[in-house]
PDB file of N, CA and C in Angstrom:
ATOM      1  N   UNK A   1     296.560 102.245 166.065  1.00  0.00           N
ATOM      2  CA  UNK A   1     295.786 102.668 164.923  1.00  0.00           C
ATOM      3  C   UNK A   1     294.528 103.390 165.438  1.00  0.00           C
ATOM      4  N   UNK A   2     294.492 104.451 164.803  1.00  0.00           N
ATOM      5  CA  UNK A   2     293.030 105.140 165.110  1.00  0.00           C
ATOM      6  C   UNK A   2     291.651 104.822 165.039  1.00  0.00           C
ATOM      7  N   UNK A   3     290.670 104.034 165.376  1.00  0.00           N
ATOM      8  CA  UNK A   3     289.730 103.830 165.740  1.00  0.00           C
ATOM      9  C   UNK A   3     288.394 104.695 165.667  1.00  0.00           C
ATOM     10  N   UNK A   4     287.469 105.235 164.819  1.00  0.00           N
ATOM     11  CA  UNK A   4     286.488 106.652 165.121  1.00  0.00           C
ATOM     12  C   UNK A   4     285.310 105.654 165.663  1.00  0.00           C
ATOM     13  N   UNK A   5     285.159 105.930 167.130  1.00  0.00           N
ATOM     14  CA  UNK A   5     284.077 105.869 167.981  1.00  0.00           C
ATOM     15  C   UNK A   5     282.576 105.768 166.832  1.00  0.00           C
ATOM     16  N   UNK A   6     281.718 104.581 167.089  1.00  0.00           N
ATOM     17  CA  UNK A   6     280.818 104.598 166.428  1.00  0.00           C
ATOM     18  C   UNK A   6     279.768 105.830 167.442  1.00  0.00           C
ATOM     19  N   UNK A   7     278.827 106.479 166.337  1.00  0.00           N
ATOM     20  CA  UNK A   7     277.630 107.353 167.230  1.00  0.00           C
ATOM     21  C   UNK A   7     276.434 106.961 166.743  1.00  0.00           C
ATOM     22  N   UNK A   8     275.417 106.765 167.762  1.00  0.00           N
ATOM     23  CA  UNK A   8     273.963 106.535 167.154  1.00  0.00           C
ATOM     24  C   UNK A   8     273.755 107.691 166.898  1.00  0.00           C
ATOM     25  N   UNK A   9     272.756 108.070 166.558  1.00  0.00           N
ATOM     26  CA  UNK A   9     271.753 109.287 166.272  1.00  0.00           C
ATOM     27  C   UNK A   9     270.853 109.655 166.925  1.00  0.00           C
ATOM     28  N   UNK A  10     270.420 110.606 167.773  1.00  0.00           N
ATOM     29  CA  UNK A  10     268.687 110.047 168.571  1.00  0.00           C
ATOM     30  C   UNK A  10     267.857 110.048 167.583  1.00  0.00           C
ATOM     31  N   UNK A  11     268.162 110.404 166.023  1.00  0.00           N
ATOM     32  CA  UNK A  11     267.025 110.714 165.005  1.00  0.00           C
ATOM     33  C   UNK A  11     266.589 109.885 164.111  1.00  0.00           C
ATOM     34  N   UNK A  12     267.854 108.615 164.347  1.00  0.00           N
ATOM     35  CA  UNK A  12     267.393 108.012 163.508  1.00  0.00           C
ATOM     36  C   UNK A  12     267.779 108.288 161.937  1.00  0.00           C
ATOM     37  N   UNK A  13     267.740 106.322 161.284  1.00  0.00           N
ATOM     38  CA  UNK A  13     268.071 106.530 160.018  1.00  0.00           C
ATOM     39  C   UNK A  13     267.435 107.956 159.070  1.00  0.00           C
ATOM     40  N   UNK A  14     266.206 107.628 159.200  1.00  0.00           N
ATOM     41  CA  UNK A  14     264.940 108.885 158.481  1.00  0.00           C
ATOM     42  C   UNK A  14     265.204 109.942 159.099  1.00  0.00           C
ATOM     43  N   UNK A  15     265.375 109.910 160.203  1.00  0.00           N
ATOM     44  CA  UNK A  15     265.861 111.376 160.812  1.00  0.00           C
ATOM     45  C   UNK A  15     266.735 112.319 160.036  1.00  0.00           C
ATOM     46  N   UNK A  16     267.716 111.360 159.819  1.00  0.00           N
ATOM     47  CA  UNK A  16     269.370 112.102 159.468  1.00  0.00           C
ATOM     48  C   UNK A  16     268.944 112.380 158.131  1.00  0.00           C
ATOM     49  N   UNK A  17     268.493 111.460 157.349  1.00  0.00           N
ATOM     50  CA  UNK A  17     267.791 111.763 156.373  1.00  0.00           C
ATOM     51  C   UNK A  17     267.498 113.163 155.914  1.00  0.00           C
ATOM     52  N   UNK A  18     265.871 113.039 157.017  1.00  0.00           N
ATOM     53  CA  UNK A  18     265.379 114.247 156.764  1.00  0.00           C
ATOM     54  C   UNK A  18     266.110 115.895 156.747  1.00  0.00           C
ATOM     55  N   UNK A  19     267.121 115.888 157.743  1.00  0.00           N
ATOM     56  CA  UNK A  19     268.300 116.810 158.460  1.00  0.00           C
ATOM     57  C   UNK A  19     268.905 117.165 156.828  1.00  0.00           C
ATOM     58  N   UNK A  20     269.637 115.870 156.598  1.00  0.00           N
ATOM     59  CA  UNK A  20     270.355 116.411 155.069  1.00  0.00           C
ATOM     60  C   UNK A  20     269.782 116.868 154.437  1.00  0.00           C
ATOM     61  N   UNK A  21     268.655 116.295 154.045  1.00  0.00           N
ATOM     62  CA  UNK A  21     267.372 116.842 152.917  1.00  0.00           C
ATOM     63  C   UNK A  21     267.574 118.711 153.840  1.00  0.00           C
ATOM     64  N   UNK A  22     266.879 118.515 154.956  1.00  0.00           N
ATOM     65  CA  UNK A  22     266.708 120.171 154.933  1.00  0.00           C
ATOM     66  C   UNK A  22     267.644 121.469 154.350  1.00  0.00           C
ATOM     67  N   UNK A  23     269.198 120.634 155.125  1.00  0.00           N
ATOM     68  CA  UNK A  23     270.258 121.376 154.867  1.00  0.00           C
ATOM     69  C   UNK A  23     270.687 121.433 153.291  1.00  0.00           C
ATOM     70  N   UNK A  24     269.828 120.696 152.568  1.00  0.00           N
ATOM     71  CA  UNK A  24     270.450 120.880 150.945  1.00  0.00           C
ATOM     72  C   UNK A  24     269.275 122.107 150.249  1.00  0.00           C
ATOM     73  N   UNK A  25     268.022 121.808 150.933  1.00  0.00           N
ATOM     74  CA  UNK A  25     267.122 122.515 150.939  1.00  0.00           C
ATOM     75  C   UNK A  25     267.193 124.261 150.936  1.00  0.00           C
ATOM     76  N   UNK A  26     267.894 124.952 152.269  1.00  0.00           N
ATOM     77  CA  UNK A  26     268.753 125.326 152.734  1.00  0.00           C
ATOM     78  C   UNK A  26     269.516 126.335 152.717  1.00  0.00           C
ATOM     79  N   UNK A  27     270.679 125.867 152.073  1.00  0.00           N
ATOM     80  CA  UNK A  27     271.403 126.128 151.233  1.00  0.00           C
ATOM     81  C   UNK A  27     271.814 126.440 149.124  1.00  0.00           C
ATOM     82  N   UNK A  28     270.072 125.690 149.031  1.00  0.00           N
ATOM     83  CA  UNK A  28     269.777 125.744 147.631  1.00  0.00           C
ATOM     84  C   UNK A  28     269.124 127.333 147.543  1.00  0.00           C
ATOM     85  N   UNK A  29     268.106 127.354 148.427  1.00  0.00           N
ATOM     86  CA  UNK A  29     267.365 128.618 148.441  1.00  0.00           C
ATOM     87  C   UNK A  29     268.658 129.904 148.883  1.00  0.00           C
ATOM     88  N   UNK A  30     269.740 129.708 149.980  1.00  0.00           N
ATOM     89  CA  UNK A  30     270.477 130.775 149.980  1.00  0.00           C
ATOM     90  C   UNK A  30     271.152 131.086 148.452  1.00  0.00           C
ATOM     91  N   UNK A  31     271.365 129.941 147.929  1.00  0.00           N
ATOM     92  CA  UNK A  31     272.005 130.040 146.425  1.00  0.00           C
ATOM     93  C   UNK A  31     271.330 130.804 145.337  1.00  0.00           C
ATOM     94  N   UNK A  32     270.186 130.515 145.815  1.00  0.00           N
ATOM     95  CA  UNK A  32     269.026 131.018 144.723  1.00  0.00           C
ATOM     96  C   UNK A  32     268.898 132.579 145.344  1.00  0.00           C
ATOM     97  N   UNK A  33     268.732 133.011 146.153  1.00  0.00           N
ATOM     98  CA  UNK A  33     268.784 134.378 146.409  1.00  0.00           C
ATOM     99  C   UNK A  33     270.006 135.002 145.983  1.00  0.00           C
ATOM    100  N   UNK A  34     271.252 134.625 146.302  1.00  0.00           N
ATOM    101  CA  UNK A  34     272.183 134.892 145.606  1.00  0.00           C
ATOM    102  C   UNK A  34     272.160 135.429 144.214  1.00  0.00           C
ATOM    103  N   UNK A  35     272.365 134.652 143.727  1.00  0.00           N
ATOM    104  CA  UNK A  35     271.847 134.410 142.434  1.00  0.00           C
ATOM    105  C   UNK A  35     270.962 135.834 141.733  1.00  0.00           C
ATOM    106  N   UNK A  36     269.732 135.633 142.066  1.00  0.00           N
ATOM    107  CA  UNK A  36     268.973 136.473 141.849  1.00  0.00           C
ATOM    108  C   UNK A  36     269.455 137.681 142.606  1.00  0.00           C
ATOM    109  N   UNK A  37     270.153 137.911 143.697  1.00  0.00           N
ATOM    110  CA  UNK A  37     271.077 139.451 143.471  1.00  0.00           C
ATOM    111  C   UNK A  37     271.955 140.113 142.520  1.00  0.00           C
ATOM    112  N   UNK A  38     272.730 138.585 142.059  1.00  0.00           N
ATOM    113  CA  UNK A  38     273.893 138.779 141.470  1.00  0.00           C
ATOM    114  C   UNK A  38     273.096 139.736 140.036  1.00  0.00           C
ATOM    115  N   UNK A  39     272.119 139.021 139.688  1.00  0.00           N
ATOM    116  CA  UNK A  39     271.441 139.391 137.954  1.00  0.00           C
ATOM    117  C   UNK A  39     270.639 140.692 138.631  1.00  0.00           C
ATOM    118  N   UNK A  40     269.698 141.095 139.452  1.00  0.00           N
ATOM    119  CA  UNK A  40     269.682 142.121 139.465  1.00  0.00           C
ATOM    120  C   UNK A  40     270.645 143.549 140.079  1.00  0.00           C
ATOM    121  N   UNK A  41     271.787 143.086 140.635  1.00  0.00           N
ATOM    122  CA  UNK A  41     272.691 143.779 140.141  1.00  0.00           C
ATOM    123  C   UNK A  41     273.343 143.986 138.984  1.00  0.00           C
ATOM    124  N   UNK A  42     273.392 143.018 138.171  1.00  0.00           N
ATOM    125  CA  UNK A  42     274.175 143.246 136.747  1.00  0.00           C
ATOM    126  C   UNK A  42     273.052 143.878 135.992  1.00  0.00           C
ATOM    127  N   UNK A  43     271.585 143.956 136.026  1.00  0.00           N
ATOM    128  CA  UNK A  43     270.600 144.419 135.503  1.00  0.00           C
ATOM    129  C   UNK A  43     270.959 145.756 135.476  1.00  0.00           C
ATOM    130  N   UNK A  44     270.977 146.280 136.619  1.00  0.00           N
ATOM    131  CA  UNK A  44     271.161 147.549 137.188  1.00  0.00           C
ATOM    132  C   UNK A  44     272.638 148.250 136.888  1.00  0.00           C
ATOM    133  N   UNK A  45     273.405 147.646 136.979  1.00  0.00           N
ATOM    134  CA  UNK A  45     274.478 148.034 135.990  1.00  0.00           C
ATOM    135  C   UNK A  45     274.161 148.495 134.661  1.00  0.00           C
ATOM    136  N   UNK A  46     273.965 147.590 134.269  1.00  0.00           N
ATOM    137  CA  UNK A  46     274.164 147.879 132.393  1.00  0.00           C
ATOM    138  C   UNK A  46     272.773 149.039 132.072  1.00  0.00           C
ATOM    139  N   UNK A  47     271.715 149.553 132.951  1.00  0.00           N
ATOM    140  CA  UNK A  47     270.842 149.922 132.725  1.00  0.00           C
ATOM    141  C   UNK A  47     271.887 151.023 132.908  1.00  0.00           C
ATOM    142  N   UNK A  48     272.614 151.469 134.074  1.00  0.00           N
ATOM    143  CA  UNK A  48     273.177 152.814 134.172  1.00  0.00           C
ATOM    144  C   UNK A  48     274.019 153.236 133.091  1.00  0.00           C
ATOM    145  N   UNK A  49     274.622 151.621 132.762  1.00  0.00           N
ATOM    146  CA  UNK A  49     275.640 151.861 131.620  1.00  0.00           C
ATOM    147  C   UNK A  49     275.156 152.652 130.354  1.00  0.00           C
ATOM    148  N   UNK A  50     274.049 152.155 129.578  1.00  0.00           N
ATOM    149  CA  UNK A  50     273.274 152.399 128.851  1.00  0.00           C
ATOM    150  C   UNK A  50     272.465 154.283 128.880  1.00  0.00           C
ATOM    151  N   UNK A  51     272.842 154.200 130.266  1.00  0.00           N
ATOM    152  CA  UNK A  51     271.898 155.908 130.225  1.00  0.00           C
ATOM    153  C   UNK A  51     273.441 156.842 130.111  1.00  0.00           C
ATOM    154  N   UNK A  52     274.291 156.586 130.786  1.00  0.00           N
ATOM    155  CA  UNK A  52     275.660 157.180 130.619  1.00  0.00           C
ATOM    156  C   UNK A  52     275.670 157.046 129.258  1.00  0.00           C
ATOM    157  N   UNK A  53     275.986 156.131 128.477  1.00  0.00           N
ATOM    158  CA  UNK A  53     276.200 156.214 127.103  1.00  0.00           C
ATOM    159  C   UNK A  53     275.299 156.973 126.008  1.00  0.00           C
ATOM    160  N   UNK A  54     273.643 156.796 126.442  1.00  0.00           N
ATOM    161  CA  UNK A  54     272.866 157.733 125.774  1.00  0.00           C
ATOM    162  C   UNK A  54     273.002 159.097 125.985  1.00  0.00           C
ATOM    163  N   UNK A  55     273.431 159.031 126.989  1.00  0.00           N
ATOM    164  CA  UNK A  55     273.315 160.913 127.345  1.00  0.00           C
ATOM    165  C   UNK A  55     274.747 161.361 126.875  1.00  0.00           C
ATOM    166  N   UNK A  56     275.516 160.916 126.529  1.00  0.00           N
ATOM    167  CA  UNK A  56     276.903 161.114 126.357  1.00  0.00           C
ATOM    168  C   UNK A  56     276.981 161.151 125.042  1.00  0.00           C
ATOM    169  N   UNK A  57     276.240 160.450 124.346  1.00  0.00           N
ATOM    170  CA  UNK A  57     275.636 160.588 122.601  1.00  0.00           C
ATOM    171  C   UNK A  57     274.933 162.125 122.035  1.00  0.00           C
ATOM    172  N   UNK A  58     273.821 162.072 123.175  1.00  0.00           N
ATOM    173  CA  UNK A  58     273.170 163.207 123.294  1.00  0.00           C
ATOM    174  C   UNK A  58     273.628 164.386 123.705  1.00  0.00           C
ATOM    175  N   UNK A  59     274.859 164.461 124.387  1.00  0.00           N
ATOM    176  CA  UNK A  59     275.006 165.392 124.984  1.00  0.00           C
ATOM    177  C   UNK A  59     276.127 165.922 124.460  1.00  0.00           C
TER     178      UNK A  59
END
């Protein structure tokens, strides 16, 4: 039967802690930039959309 080797940490309970905390940290802010590309790309879309369609009214 397979057995998984116990590992200390050199960091410690609070250590590992802190480690997760960063990495959620992290990864929240890459999300959030995301994010905020995704909408100012779709911003920027529909703004072009909108001038194509006016000028296409107008024109």
């Amino acid at each position: 039967m397979y057995r998984r080797q116990q590992t200390e940490s050199d960091w410690g309970f609070f250590g590992d802690v802190a480690k997760i905390a960063l990495g959620v940290f992290i990864g929240s802010m890459a999300a959030i930039f995301a994010y905020e590309g995704v909408l100012a790309w779709r911003a920027e879309h529909a703004a072009r959309q909108l001038a194509q369609e006016l000028k296409a009214m107008n024109g």
